[in-house]
Protein backbone atom coordinates (compact mmCIF):
# COMPACT_ATOMS: atom_id res chain seq x y z
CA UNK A 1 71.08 6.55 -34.55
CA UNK A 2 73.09 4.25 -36.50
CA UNK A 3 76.26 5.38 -38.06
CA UNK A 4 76.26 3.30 -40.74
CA UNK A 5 74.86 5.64 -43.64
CA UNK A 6 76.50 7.12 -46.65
CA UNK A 7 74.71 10.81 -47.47
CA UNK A 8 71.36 12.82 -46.99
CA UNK A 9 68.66 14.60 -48.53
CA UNK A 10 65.95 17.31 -48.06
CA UNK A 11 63.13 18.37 -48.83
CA UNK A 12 63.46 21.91 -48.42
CA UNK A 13 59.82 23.60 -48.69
CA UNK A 14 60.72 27.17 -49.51
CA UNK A 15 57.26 28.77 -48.27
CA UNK A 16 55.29 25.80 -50.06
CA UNK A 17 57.22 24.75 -52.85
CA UNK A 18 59.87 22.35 -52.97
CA UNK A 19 63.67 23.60 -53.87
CA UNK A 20 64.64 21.41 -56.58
CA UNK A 21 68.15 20.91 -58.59
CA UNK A 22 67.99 19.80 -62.16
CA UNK A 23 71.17 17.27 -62.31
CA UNK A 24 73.96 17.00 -64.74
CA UNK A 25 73.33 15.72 -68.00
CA UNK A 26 76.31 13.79 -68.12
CA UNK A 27 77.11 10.19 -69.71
CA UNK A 28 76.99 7.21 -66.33
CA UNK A 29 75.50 9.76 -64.01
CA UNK A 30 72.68 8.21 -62.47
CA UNK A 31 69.64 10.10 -62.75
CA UNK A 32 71.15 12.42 -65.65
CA UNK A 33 69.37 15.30 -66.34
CA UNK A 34 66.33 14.46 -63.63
CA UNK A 35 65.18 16.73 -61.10
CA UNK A 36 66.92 16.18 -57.66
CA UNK A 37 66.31 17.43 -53.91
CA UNK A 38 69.57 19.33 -52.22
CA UNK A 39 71.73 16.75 -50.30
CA UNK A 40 74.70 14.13 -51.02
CA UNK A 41 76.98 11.96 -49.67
CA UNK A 42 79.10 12.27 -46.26
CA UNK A 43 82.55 13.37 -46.43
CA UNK A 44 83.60 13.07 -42.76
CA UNK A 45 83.59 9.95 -40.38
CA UNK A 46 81.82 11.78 -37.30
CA UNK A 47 79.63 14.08 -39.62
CA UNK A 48 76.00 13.66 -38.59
CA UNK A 49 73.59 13.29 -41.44
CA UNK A 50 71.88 16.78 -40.39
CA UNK A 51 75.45 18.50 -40.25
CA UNK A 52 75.80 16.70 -43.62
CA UNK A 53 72.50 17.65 -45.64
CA UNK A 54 72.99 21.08 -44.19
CA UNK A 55 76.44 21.42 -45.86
CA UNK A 56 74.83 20.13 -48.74
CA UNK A 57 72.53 22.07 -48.90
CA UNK A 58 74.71 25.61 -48.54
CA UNK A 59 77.01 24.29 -51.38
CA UNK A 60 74.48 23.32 -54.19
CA UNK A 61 71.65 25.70 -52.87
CA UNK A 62 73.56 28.88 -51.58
CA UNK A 63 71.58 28.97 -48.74
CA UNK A 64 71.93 28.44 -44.64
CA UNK A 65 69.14 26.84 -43.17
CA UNK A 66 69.03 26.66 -39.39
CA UNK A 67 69.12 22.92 -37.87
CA UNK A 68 65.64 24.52 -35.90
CA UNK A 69 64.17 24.72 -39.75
CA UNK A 70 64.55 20.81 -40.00
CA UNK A 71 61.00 19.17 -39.08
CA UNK A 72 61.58 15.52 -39.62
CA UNK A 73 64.23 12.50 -40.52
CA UNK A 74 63.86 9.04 -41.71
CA UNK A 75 67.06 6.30 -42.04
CA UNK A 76 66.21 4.43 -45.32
CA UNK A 77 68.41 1.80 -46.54
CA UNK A 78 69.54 2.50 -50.13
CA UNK A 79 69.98 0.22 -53.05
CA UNK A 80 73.07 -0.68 -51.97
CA UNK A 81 71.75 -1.54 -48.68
CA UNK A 82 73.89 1.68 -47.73
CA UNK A 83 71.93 4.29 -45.13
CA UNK A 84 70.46 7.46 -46.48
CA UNK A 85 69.15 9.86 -44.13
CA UNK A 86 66.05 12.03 -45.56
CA UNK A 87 64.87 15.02 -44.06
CA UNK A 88 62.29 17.38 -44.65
CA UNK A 89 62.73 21.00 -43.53
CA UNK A 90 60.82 24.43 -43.53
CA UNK A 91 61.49 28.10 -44.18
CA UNK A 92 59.46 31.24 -45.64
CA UNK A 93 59.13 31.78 -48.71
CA UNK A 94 60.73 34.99 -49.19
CA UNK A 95 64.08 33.26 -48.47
CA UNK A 96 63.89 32.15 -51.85
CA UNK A 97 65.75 35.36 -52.89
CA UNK A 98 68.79 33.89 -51.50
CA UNK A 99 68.98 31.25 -53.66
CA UNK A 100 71.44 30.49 -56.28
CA UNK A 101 73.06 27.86 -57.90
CA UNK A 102 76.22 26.15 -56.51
CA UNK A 103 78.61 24.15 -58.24
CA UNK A 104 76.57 20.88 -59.02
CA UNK A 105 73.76 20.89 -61.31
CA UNK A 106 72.34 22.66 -64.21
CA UNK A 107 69.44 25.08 -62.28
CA UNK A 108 67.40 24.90 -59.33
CA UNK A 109 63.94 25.77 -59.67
CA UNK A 110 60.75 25.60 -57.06
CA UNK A 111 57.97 23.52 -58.04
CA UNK A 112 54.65 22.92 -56.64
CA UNK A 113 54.65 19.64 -54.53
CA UNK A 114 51.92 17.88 -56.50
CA UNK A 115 53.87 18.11 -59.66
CA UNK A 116 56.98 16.84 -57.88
CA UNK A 117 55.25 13.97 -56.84
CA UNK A 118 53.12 13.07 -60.38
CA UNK A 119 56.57 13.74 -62.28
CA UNK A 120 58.43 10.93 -64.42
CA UNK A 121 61.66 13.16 -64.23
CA UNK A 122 62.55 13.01 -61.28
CA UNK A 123 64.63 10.31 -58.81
CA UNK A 124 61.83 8.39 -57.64
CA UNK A 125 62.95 7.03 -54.70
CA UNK A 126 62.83 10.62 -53.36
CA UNK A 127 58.85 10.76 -54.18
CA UNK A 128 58.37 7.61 -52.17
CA UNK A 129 60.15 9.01 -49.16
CA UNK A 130 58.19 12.53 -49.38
CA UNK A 131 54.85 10.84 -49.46
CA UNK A 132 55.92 9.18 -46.50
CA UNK A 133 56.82 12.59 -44.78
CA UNK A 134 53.71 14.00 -45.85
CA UNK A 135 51.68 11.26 -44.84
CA UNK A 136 53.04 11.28 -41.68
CA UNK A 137 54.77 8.11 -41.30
CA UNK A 138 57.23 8.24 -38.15
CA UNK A 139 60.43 9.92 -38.34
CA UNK A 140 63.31 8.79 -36.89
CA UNK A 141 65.82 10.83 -33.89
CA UNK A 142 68.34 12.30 -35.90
């Protein structure tokens, strides 16, 4: 794995919906106001990307998922030509109880994967690397 990357995402299907954040709607955010997956940018030197999308996850989302719940991981170069890890992971459905709103973000919501993926408002590059998961391109070791 290389250790040049800069923060993670997940797709977290909660039974078989995605969890999704609705970002900020703030002036020079990128992405203002779109829809968002859990995930962000790596605050420690030897943080692995799972350790980091996990934390992530907990702080925006409330909610502990288990590294065992992760399924798959791709490296992706960013447009900065920057690493981003994306991962996809799995848990039931009635977890979604558990969820609440962190400190980024305006709500989180679930939403039907098809409607994720046909959506204008929401950060594209993050449909692109979903349809890959879902088509079952390889992932990488993570």
């Amino acid at each position: 794995m290389s250790d040049d990357w800069m923060g993670a995402k997940l797709a977290l299907f909660v039974g078989d919906e995605l969890a999704v954040l609705k970002r900020d709607d703030a002036p020079g955010l990128l992405w203002a106001d779109a829809w968002d997956l859990p995930g962000g940018g790596r605050e420690e030197e030897d943080q692995s990307p799972l350790a980091c999308v996990l934390r992530e996850t907990k702080e925006e989302l409330t909610l502990d998922v288990a590294p065992t719940a992760i399924v798959w991981g791709r490296r992706y170069i960013n447009s900065i030509g920057r690493g981003a890890w994306f991962f996809a992971g799995r848990v039931p459905g009635d977890r979604a109880a558990e969820l609440r709103l962190g400190a980024e973000g305006q709500r989180w919501s679930l939403m039907p994967v098809g409607v994720f993926l046909a959506s204008t408002c929401v950060v594209p590059q993050f449909q692109v690397r979903l349809r890959d998961y879902l088509d079952g391109v390889a992932g990488d070791p993570y």
